[in-house]
PDB file of N, CA and C in Angstrom:
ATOM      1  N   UNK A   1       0.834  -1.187   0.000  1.00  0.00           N
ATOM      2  CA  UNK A   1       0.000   0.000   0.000  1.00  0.00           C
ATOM      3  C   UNK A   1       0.881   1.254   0.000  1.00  0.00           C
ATOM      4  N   UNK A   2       2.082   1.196   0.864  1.00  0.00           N
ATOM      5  CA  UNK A   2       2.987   2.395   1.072  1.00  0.00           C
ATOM      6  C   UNK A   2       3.368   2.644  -0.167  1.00  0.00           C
ATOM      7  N   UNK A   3       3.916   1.547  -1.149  1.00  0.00           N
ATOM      8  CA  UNK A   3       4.524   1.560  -2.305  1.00  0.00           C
ATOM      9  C   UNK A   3       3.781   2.314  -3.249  1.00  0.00           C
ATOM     10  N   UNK A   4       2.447   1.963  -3.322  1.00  0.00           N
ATOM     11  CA  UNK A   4       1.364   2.407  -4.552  1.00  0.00           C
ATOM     12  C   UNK A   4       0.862   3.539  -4.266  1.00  0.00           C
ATOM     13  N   UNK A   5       1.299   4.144  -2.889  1.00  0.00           N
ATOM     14  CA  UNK A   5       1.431   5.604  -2.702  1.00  0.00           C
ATOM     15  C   UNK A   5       2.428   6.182  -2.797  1.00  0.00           C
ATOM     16  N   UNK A   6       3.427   5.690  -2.546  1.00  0.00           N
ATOM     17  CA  UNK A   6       4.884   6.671  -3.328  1.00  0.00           C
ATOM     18  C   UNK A   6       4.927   6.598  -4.511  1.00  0.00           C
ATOM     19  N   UNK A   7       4.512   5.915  -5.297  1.00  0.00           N
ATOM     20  CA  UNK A   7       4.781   5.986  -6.565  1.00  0.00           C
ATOM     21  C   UNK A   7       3.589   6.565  -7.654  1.00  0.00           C
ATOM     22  N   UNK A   8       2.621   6.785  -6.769  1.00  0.00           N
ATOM     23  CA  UNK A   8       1.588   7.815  -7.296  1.00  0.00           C
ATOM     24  C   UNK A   8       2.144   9.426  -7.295  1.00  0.00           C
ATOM     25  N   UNK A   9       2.744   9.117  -5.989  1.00  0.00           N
ATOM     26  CA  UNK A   9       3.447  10.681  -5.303  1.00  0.00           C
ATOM     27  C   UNK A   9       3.833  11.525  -6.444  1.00  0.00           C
ATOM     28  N   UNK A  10       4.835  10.190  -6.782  1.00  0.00           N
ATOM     29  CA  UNK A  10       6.321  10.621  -7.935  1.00  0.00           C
ATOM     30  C   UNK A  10       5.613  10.498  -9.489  1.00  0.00           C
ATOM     31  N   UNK A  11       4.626  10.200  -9.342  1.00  0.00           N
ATOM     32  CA  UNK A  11       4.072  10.556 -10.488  1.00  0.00           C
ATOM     33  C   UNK A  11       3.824   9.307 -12.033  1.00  0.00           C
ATOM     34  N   UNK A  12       4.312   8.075 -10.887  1.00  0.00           N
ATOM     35  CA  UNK A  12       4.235   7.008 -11.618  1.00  0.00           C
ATOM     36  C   UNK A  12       2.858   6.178 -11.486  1.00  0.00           C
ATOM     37  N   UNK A  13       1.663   7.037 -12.020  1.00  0.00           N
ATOM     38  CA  UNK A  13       0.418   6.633 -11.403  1.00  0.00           C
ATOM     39  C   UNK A  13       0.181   5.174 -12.374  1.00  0.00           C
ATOM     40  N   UNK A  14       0.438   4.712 -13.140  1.00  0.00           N
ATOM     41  CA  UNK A  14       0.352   3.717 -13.876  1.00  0.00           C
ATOM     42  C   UNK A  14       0.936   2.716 -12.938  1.00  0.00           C
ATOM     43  N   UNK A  15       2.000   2.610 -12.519  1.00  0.00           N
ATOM     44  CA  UNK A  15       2.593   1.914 -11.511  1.00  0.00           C
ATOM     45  C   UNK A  15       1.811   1.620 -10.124  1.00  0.00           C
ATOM     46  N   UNK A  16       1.973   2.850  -9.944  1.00  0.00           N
ATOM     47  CA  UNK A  16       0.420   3.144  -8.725  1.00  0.00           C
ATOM     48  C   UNK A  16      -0.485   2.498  -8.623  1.00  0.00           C
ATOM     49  N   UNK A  17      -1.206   2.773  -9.616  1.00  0.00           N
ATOM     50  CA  UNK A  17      -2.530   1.792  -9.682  1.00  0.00           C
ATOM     51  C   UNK A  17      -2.322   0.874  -9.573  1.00  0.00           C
ATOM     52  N   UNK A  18      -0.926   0.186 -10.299  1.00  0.00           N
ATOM     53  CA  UNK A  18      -1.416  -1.500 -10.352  1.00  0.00           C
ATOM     54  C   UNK A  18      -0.841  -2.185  -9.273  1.00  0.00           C
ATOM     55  N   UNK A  19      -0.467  -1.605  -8.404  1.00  0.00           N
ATOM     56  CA  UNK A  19      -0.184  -1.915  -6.913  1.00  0.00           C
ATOM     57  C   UNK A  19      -1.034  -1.700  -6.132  1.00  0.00           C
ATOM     58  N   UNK A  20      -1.700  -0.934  -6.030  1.00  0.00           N
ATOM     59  CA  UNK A  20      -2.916  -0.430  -5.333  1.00  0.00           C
ATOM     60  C   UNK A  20      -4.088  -1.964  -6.004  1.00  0.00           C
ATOM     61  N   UNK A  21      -4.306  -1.772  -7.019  1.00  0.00           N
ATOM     62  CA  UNK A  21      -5.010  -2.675  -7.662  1.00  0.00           C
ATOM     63  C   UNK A  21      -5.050  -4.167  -6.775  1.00  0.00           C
ATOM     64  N   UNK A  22      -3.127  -4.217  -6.632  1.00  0.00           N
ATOM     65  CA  UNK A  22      -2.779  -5.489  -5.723  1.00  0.00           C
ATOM     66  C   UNK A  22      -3.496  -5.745  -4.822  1.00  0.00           C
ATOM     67  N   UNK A  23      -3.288  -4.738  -3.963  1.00  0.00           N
ATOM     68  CA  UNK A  23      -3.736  -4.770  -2.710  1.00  0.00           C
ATOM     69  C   UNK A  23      -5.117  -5.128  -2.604  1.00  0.00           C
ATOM     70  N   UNK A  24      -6.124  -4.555  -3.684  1.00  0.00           N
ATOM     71  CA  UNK A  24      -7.284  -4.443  -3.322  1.00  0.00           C
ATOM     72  C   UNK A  24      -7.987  -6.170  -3.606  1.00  0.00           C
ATOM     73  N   UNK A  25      -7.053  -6.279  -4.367  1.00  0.00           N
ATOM     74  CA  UNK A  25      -7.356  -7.953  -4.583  1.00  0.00           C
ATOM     75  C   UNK A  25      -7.233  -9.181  -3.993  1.00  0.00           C
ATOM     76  N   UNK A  26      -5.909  -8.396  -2.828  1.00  0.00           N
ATOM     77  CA  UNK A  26      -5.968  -9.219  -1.746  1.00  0.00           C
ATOM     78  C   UNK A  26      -6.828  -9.051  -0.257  1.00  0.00           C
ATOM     79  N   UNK A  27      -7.821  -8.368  -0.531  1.00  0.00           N
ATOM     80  CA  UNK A  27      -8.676  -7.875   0.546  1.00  0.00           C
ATOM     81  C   UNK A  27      -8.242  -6.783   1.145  1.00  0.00           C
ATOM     82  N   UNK A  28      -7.223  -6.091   0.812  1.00  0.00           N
ATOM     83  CA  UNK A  28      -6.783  -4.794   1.411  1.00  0.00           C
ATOM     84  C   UNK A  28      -7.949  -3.935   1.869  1.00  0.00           C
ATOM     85  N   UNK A  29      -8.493  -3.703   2.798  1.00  0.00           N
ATOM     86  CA  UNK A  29      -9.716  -2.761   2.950  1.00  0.00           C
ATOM     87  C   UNK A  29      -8.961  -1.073   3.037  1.00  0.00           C
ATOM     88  N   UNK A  30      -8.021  -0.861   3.618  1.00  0.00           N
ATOM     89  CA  UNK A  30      -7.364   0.357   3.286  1.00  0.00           C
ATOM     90  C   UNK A  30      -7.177   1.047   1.652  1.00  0.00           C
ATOM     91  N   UNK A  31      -6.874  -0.180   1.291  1.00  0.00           N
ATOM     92  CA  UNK A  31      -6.454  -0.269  -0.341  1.00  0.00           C
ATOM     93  C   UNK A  31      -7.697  -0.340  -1.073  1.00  0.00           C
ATOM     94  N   UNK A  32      -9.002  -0.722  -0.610  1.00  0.00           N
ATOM     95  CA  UNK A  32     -10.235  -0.311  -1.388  1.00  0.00           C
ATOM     96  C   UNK A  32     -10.699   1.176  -1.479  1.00  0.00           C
ATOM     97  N   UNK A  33     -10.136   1.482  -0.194  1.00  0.00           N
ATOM     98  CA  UNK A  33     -10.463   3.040   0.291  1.00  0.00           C
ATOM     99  C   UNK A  33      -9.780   3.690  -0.581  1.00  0.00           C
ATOM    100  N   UNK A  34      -8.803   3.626  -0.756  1.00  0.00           N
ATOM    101  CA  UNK A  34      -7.334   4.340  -1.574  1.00  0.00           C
ATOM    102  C   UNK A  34      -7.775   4.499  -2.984  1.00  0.00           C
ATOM    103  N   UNK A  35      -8.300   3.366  -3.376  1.00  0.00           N
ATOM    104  CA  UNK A  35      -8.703   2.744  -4.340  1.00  0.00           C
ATOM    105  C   UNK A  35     -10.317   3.665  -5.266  1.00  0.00           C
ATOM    106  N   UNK A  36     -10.728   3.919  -4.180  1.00  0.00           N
ATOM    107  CA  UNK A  36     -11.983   4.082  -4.615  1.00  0.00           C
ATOM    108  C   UNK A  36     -12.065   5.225  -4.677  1.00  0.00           C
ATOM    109  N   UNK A  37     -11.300   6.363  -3.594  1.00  0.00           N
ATOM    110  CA  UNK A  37     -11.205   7.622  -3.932  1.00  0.00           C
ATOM    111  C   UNK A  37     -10.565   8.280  -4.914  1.00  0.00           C
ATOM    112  N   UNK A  38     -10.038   7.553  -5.805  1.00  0.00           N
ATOM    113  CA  UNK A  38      -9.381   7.837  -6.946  1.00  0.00           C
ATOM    114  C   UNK A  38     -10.565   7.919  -8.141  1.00  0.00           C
ATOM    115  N   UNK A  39     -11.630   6.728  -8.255  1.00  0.00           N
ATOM    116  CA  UNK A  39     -12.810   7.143  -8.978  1.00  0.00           C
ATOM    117  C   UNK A  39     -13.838   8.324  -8.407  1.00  0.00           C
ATOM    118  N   UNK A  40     -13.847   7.795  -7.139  1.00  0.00           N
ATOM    119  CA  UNK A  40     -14.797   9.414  -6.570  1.00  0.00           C
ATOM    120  C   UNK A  40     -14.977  10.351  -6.844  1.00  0.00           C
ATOM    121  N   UNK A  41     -16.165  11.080  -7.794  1.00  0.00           N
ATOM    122  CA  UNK A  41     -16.715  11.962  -7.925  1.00  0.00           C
ATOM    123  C   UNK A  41     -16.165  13.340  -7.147  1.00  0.00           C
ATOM    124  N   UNK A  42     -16.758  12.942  -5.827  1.00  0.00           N
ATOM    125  CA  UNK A  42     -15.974  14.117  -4.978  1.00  0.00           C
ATOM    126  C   UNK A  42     -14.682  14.314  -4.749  1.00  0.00           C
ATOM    127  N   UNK A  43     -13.980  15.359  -4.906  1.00  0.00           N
ATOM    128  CA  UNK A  43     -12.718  15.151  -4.772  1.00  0.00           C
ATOM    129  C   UNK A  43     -12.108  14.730  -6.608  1.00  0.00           C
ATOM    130  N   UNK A  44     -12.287  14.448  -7.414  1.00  0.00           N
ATOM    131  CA  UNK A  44     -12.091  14.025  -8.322  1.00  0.00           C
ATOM    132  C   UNK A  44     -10.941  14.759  -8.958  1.00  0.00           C
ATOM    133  N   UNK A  45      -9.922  14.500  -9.363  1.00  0.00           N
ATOM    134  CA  UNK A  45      -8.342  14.977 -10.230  1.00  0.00           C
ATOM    135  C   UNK A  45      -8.689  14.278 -11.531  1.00  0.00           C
ATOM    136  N   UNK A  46      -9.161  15.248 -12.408  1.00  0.00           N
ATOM    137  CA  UNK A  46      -8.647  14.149 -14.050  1.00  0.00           C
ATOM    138  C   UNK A  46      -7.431  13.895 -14.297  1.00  0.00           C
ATOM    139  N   UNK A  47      -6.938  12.847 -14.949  1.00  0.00           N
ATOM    140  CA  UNK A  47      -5.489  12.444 -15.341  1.00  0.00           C
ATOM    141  C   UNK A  47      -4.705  12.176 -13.772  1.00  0.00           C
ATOM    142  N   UNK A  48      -5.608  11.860 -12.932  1.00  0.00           N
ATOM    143  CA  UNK A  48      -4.861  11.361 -11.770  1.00  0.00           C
ATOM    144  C   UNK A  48      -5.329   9.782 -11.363  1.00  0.00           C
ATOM    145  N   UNK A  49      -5.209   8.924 -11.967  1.00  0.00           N
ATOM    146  CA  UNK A  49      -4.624   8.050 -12.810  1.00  0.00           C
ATOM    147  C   UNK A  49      -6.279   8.377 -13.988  1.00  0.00           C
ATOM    148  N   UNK A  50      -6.974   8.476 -13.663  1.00  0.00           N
ATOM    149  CA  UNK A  50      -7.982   8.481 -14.084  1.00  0.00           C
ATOM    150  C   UNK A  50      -8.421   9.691 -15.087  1.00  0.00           C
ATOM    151  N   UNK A  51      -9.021   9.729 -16.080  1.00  0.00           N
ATOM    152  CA  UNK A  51      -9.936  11.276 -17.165  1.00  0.00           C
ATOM    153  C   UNK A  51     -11.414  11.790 -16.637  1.00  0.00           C
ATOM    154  N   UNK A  52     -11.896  10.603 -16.182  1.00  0.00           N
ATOM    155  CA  UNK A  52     -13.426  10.650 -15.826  1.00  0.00           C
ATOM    156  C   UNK A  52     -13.627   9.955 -14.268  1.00  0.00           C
ATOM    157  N   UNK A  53     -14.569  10.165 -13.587  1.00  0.00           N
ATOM    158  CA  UNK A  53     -14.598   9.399 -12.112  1.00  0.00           C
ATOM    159  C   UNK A  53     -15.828   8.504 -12.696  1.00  0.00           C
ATOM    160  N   UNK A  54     -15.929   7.481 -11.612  1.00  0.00           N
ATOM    161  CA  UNK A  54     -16.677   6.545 -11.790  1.00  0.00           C
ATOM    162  C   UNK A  54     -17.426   6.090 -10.435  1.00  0.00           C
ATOM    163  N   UNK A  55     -18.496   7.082 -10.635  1.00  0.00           N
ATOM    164  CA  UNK A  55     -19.250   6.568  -9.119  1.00  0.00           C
ATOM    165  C   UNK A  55     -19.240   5.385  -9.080  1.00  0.00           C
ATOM    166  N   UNK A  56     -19.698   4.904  -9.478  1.00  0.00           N
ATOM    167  CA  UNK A  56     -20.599   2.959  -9.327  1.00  0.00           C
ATOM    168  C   UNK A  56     -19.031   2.500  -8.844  1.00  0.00           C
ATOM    169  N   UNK A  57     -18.295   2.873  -9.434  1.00  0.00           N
ATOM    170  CA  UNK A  57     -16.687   1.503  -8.862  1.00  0.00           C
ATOM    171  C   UNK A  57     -16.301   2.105  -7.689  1.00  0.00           C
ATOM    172  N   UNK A  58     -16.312   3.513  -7.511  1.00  0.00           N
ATOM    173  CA  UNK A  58     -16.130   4.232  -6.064  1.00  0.00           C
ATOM    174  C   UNK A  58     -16.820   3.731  -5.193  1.00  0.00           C
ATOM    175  N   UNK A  59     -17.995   3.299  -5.490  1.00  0.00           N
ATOM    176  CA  UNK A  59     -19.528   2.855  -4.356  1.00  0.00           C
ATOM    177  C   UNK A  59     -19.309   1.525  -4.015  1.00  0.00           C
ATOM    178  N   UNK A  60     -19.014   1.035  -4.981  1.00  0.00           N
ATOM    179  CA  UNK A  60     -18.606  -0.516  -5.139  1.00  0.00           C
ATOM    180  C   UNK A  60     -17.195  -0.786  -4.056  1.00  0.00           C
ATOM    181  N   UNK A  61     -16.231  -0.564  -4.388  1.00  0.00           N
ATOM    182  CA  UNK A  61     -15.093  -0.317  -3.438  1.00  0.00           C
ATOM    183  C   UNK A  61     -15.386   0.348  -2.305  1.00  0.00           C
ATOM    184  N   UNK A  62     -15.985   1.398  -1.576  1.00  0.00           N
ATOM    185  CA  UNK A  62     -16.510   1.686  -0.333  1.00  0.00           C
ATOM    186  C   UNK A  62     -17.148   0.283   0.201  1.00  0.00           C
ATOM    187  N   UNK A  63     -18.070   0.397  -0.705  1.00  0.00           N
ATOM    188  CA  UNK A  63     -19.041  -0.849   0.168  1.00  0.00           C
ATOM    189  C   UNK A  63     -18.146  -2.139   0.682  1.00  0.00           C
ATOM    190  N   UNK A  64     -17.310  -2.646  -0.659  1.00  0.00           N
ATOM    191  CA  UNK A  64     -16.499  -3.697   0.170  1.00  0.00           C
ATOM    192  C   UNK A  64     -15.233  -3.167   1.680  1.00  0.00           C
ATOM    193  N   UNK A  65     -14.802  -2.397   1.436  1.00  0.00           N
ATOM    194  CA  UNK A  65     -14.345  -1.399   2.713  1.00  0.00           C
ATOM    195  C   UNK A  65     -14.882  -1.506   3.879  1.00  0.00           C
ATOM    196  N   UNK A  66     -16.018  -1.175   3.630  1.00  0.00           N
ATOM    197  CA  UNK A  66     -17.110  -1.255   4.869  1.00  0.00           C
ATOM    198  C   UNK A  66     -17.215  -2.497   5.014  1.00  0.00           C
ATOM    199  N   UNK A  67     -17.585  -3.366   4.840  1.00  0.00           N
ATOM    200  CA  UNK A  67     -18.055  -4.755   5.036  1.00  0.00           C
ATOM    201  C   UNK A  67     -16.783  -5.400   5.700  1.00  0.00           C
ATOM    202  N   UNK A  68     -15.350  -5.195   5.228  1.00  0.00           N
ATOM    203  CA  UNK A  68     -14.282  -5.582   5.700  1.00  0.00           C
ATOM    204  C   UNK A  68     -13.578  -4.666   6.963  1.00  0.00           C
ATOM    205  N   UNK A  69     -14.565  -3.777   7.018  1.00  0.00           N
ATOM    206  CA  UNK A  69     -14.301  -2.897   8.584  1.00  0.00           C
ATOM    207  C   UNK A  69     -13.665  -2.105   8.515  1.00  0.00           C
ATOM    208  N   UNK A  70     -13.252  -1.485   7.391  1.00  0.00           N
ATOM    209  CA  UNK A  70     -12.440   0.354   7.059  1.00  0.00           C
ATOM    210  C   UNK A  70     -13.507   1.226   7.824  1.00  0.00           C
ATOM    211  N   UNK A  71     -13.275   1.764   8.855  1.00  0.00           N
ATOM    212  CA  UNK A  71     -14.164   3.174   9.393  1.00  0.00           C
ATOM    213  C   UNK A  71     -14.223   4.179   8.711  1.00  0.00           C
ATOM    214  N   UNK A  72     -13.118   4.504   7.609  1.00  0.00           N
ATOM    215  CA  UNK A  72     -13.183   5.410   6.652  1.00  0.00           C
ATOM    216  C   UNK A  72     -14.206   5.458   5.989  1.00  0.00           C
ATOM    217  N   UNK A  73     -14.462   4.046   5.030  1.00  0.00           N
ATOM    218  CA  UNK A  73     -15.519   3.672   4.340  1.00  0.00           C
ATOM    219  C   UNK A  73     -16.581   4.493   4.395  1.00  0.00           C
ATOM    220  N   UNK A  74     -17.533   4.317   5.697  1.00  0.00           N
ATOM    221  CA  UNK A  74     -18.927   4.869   5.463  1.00  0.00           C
ATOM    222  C   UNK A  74     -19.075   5.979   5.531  1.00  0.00           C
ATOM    223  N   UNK A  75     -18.100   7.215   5.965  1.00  0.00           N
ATOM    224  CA  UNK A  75     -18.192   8.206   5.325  1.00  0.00           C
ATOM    225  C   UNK A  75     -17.931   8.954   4.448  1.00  0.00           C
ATOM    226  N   UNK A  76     -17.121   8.334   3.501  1.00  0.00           N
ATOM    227  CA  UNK A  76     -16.573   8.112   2.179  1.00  0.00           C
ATOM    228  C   UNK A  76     -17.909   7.975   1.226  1.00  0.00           C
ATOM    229  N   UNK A  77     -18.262   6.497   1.542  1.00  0.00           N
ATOM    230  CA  UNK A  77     -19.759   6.213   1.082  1.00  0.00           C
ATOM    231  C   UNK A  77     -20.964   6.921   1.125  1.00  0.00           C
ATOM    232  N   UNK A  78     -21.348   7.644   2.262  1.00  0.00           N
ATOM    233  CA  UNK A  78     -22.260   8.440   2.158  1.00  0.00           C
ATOM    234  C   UNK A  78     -22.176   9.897   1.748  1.00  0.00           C
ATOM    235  N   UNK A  79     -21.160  10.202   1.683  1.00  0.00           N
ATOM    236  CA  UNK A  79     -20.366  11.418   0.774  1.00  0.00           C
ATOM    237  C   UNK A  79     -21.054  10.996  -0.647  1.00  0.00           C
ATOM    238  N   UNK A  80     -20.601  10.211  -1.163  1.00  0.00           N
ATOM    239  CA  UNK A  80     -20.965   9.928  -2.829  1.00  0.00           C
ATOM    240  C   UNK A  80     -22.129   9.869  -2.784  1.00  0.00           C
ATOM    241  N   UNK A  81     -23.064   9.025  -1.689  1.00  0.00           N
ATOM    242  CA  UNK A  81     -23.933   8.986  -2.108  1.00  0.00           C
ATOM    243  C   UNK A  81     -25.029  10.478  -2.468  1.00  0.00           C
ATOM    244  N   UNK A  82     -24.759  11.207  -1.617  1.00  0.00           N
ATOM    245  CA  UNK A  82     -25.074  12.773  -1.300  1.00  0.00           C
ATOM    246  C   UNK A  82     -25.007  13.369  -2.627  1.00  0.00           C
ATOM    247  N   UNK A  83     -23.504  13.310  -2.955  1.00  0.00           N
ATOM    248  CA  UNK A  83     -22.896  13.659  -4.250  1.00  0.00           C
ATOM    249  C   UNK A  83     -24.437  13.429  -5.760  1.00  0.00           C
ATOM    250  N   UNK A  84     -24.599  11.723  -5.689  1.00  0.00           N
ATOM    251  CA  UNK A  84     -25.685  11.828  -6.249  1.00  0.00           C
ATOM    252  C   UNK A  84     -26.789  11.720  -6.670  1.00  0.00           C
ATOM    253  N   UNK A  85     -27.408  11.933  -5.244  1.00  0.00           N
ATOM    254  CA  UNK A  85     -28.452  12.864  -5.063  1.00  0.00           C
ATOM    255  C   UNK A  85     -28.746  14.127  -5.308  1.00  0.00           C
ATOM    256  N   UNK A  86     -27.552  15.033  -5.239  1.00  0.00           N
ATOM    257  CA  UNK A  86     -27.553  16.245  -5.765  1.00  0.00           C
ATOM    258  C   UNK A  86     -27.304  15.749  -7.199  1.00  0.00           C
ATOM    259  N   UNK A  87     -26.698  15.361  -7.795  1.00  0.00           N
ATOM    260  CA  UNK A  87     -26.486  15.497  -9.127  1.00  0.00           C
ATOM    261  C   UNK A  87     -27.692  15.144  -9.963  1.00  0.00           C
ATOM    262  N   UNK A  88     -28.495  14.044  -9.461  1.00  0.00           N
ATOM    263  CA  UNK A  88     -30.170  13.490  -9.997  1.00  0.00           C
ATOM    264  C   UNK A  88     -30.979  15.285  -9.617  1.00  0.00           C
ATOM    265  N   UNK A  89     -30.833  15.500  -8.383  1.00  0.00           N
ATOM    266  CA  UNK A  89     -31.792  16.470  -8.122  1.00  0.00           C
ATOM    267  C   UNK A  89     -31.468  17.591  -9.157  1.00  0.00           C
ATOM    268  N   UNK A  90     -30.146  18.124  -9.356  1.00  0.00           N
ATOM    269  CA  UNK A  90     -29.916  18.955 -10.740  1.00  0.00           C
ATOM    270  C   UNK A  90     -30.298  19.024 -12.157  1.00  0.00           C
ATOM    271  N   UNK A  91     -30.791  17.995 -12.042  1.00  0.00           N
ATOM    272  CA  UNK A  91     -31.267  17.149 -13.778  1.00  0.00           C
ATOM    273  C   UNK A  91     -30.239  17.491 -14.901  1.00  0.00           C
ATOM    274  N   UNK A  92     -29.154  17.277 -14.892  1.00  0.00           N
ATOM    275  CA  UNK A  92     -28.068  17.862 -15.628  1.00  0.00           C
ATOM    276  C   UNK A  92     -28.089  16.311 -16.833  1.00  0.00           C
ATOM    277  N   UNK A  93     -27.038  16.542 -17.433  1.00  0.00           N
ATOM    278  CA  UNK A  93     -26.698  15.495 -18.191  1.00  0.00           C
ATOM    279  C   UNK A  93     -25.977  14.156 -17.734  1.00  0.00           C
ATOM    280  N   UNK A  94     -26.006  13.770 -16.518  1.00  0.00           N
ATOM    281  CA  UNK A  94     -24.875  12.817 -15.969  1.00  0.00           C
ATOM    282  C   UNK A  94     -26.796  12.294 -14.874  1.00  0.00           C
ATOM    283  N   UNK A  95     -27.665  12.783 -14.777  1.00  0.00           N
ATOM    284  CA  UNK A  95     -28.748  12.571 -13.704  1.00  0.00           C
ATOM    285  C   UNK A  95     -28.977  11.034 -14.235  1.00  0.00           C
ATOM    286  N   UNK A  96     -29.731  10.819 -14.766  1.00  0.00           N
ATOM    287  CA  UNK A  96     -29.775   9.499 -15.186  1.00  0.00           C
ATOM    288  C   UNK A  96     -28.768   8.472 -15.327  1.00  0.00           C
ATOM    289  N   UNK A  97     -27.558   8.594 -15.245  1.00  0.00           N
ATOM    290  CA  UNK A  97     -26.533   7.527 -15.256  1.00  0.00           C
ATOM    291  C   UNK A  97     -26.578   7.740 -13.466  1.00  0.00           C
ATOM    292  N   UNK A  98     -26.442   9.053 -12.611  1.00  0.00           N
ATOM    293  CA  UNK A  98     -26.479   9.084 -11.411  1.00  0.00           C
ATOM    294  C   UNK A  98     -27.593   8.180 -10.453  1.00  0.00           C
ATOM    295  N   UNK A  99     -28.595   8.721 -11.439  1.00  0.00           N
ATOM    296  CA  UNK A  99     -30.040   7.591 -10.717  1.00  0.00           C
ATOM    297  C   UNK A  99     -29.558   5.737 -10.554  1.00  0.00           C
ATOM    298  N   UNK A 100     -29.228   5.453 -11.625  1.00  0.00           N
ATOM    299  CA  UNK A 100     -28.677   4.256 -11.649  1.00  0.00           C
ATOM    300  C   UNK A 100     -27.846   3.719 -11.161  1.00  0.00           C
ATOM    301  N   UNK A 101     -26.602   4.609 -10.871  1.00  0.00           N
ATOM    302  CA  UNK A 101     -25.679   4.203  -9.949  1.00  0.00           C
ATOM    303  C   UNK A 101     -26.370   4.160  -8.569  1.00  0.00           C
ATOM    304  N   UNK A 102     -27.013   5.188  -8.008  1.00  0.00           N
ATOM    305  CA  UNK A 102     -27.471   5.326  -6.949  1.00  0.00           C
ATOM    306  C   UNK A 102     -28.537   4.172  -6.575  1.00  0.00           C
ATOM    307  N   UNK A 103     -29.189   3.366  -7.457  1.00  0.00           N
ATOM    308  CA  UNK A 103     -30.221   2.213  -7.359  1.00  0.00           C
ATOM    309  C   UNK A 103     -29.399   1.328  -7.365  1.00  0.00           C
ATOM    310  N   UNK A 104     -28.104   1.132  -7.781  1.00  0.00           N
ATOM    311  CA  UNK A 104     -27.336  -0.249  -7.782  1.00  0.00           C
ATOM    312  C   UNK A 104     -26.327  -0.111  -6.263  1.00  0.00           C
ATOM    313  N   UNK A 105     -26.035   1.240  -6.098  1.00  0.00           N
ATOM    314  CA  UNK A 105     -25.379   1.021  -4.936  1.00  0.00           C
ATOM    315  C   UNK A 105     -26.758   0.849  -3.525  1.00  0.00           C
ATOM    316  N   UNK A 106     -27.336   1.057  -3.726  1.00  0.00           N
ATOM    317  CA  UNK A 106     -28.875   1.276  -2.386  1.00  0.00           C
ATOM    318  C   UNK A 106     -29.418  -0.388  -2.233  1.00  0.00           C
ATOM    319  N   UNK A 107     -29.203  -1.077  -3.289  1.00  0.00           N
ATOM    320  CA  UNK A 107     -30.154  -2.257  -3.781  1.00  0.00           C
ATOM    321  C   UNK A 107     -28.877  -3.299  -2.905  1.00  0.00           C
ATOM    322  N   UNK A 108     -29.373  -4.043  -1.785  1.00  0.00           N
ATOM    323  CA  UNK A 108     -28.507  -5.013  -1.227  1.00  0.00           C
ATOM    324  C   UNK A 108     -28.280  -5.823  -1.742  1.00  0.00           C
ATOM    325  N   UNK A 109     -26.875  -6.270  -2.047  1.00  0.00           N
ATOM    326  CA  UNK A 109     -26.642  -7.457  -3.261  1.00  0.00           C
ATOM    327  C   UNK A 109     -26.883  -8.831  -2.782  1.00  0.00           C
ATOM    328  N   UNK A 110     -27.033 -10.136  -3.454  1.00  0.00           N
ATOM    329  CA  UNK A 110     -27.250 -11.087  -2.941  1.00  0.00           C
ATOM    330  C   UNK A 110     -26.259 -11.846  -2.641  1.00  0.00           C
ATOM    331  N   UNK A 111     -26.792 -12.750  -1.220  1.00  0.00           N
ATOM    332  CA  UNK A 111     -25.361 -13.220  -0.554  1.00  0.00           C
ATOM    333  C   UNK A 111     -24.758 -13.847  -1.544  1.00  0.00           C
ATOM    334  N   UNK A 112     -23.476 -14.221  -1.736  1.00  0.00           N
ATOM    335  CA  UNK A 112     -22.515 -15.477  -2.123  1.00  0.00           C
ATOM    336  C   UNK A 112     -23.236 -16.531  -1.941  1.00  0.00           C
ATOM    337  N   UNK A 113     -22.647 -17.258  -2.705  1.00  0.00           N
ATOM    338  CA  UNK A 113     -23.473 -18.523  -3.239  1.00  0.00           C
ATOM    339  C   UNK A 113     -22.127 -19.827  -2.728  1.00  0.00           C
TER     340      UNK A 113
END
């Protein structure tokens, strides 16, 4: 995790990510957090590894965070979710992809099988 933050630092976000990526694959719940605020809407840097944010994978990565016991998580999570709610309530051009994200992150997924 230390690594895929120094090397974001220095500007090797390609590198970055795919260490971070590591982590998150090995259940890193810090590293989902890390992870997810990089798609996050709020807060959002284009070209930091990312051009566009991606609620739904931000929401998605919180939620597993949370579930694996990051305290960060749920206020991370309910940040975005806020995020869009305002953005549906604006009716802008992004409201309808927002509605949807917001019904897939709200909608409790089904247990593992």
């Amino acid at each position: 995790m230390r690594d895929a933050q120094a090397l974001m630092a220095q500007g090797s976000l390609d590198a970055g990510l795919l260490m971070l990526e590591y982590v998150v694959q090995r259940g890193h719940a810090p590293g989902m957090v890390a992870l997810g605020r990089l798609y996050d809407p709020v807060g959002f840097q284009p070209g930091r590894p990312f051009q566009r944010p991606n609620p739904r994978r931000a929401g998605e990565l919180y939620g597993r965070a949370l579930a694996a016991g990051d305290p960060d998580a749920a206020a991370l999570r309910d940040g975005l979710l806020a995020w869009l709610r305002a953005d549906i309530a604006a009716g802008g051009a992004t409201a309808e992809d927002s509605r949807r994200t917001l019904e897939a992150l709200e909608t409790p997924s089904a247990p593992p099988r």
